[in-house]
N, C-alpha and C. Protein backbone atom coordinates (compact mmCIF):
# COMPACT_ATOMS: atom_id res chain seq x y z
N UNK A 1 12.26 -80.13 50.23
CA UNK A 1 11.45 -79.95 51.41
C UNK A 1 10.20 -80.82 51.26
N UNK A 2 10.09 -81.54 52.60
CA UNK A 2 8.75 -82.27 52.15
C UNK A 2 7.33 -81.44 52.78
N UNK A 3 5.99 -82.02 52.41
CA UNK A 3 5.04 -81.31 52.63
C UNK A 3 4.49 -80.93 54.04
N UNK A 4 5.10 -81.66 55.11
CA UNK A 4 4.62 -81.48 56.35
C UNK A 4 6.06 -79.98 57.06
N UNK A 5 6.99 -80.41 56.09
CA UNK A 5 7.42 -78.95 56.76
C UNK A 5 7.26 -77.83 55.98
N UNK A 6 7.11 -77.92 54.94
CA UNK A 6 5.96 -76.73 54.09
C UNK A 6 5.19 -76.36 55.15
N UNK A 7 4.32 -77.17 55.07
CA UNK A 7 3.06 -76.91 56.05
C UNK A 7 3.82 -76.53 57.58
N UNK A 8 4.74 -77.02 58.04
CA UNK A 8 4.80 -75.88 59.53
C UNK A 8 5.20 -74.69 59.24
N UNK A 9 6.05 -74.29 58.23
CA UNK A 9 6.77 -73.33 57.50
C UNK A 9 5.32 -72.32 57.60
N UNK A 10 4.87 -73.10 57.05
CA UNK A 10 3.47 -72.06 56.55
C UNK A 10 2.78 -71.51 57.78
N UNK A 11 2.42 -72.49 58.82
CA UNK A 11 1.38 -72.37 59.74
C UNK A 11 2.32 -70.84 60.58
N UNK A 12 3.92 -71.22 61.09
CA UNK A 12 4.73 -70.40 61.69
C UNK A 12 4.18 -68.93 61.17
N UNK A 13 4.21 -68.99 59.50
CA UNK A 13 4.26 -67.46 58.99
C UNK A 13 2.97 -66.82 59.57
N UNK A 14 1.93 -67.90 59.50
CA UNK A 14 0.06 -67.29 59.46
C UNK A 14 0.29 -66.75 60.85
N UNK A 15 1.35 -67.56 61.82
CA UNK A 15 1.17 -67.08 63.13
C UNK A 15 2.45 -66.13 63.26
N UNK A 16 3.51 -65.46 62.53
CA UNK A 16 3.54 -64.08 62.57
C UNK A 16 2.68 -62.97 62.02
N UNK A 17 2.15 -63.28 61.24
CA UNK A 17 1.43 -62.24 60.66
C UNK A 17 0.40 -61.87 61.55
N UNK A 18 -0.40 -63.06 62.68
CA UNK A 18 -1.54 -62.49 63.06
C UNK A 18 -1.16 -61.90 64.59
N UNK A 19 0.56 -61.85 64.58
CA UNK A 19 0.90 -61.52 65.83
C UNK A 19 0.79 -59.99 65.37
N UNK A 20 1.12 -59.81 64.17
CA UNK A 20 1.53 -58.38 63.58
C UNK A 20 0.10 -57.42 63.44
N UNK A 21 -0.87 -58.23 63.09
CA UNK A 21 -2.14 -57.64 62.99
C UNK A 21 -2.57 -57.15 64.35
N UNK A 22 -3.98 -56.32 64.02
CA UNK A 22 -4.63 -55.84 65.05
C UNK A 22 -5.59 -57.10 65.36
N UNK A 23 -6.10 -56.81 66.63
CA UNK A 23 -6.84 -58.48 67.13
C UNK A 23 -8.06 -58.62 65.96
N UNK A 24 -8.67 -57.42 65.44
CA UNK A 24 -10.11 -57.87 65.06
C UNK A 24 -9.74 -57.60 63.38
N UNK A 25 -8.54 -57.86 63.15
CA UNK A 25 -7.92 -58.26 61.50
C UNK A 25 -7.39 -59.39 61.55
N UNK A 26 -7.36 -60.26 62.83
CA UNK A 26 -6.80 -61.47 62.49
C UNK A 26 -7.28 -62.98 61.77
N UNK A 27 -6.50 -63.40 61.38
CA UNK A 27 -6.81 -64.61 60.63
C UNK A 27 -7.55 -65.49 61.61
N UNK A 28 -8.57 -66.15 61.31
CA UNK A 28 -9.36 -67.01 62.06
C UNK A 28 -8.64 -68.66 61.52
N UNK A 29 -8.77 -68.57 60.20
CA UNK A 29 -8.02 -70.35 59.68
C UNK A 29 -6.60 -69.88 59.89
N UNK A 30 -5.80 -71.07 60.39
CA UNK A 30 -4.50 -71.07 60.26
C UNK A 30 -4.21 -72.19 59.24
N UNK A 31 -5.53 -72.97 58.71
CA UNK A 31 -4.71 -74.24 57.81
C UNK A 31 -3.95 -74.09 56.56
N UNK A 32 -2.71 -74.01 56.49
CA UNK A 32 -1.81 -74.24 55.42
C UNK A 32 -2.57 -74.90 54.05
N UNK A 33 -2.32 -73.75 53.12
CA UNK A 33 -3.24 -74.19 51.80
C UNK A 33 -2.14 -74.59 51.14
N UNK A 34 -2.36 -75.20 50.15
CA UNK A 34 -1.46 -76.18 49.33
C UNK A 34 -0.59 -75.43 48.31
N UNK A 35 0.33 -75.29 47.84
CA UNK A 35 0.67 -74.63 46.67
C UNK A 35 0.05 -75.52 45.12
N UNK A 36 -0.22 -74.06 44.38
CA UNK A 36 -0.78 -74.02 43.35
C UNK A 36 0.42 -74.57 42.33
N UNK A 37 0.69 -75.92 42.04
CA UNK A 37 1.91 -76.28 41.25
C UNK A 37 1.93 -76.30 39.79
N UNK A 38 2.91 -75.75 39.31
CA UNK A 38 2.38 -75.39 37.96
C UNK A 38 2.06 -73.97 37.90
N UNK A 39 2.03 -73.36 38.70
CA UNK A 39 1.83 -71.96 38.70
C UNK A 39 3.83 -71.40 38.44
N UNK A 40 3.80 -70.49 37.33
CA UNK A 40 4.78 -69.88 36.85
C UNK A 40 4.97 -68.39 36.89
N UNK A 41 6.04 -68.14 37.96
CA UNK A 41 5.57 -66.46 38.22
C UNK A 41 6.61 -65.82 37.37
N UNK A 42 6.17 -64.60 37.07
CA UNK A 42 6.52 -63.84 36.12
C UNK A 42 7.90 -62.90 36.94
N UNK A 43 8.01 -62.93 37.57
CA UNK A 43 9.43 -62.15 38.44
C UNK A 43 9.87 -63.00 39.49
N UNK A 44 11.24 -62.77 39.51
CA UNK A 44 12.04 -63.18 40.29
C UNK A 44 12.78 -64.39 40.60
N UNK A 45 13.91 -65.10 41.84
CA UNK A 45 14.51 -66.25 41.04
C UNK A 45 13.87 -67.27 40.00
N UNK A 46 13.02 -68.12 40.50
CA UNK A 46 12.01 -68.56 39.36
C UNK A 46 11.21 -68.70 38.14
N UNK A 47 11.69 -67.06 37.60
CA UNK A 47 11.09 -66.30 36.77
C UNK A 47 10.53 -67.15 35.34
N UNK A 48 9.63 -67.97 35.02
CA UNK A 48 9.36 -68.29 33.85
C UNK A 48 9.22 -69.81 33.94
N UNK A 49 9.68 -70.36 34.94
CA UNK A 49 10.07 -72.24 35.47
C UNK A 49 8.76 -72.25 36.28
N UNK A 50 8.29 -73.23 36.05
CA UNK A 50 7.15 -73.52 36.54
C UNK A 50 7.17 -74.27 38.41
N UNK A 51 6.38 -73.62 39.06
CA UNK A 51 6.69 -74.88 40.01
C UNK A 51 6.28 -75.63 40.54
N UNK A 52 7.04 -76.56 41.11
CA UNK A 52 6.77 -77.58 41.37
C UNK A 52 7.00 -78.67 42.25
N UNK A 53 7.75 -77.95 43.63
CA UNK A 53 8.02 -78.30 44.01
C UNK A 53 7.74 -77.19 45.53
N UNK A 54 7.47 -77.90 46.88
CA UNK A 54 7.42 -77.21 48.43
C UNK A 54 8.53 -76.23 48.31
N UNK A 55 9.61 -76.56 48.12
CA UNK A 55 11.07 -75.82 48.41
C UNK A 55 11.21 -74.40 47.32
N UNK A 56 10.45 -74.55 45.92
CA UNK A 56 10.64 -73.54 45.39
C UNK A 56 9.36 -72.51 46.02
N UNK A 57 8.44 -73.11 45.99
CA UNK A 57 6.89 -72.28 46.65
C UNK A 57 7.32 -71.30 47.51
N UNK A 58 8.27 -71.83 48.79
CA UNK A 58 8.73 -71.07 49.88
C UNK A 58 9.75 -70.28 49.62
N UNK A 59 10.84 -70.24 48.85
CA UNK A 59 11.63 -69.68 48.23
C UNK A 59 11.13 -68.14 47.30
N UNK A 60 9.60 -68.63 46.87
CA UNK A 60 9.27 -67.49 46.22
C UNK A 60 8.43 -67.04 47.06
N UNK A 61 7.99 -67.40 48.24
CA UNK A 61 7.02 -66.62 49.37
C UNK A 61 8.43 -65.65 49.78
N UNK A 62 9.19 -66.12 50.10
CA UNK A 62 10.69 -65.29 51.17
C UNK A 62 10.65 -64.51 50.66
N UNK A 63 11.04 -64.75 48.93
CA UNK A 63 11.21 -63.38 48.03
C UNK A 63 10.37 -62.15 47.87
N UNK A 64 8.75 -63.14 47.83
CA UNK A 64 8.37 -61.76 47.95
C UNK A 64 7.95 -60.87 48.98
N UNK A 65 8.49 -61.23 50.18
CA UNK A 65 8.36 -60.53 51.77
C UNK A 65 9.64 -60.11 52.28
N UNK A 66 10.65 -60.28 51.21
CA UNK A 66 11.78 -59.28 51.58
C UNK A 66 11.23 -57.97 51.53
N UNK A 67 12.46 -57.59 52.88
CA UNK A 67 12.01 -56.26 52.38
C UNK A 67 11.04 -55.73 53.74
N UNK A 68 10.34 -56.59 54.14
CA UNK A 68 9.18 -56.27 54.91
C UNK A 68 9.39 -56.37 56.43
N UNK A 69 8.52 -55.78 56.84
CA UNK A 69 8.90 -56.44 58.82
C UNK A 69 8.78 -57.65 58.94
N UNK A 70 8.03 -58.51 58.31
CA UNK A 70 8.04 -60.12 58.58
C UNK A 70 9.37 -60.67 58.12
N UNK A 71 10.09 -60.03 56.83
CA UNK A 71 10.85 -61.31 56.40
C UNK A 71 12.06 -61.42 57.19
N UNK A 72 12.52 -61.06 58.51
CA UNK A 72 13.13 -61.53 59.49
C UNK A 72 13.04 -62.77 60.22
N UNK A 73 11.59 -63.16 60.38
CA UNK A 73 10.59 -64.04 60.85
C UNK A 73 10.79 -65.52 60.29
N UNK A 74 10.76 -65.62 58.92
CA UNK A 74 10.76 -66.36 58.02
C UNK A 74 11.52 -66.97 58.04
């Protein structure tokens, strides 16, 4: 995945979530922050692999919003 569809990927989610919120909890920035690469999470597919890449970042956002009313959305 390259970084500009990361980044719509991303912007889409900020704009379910603030559909989901109440008006005066909503997110004011919608700008897509960068993934932290090199960051190695301790659970789940990824578990211990560092990453490093758009496609795994989003892969471990999905994962951890299974489960939830958003991860239909996603």
């Amino acid at each position: 995945m390259k970084r500009k569809t990361y980044e719509k990927k991303i912007r889409n989610y900020l704009h379910q979530i603030n559909q989901m919120q109440p008006v005066e909890k909503r997110l004011s920035d919608m700008r897509p922050v960068r993934p932290d690469f090199g960051y190695i999470p301790e659970v789940g597919k990824y578990a211990g692999e560092p990453i490093m890449s758009y496609q795994r970042e989003w892969d471990v956002l999905v994962e951890a919003f299974k489960g939830s009313p958003i991860a239909d959305k996603l």
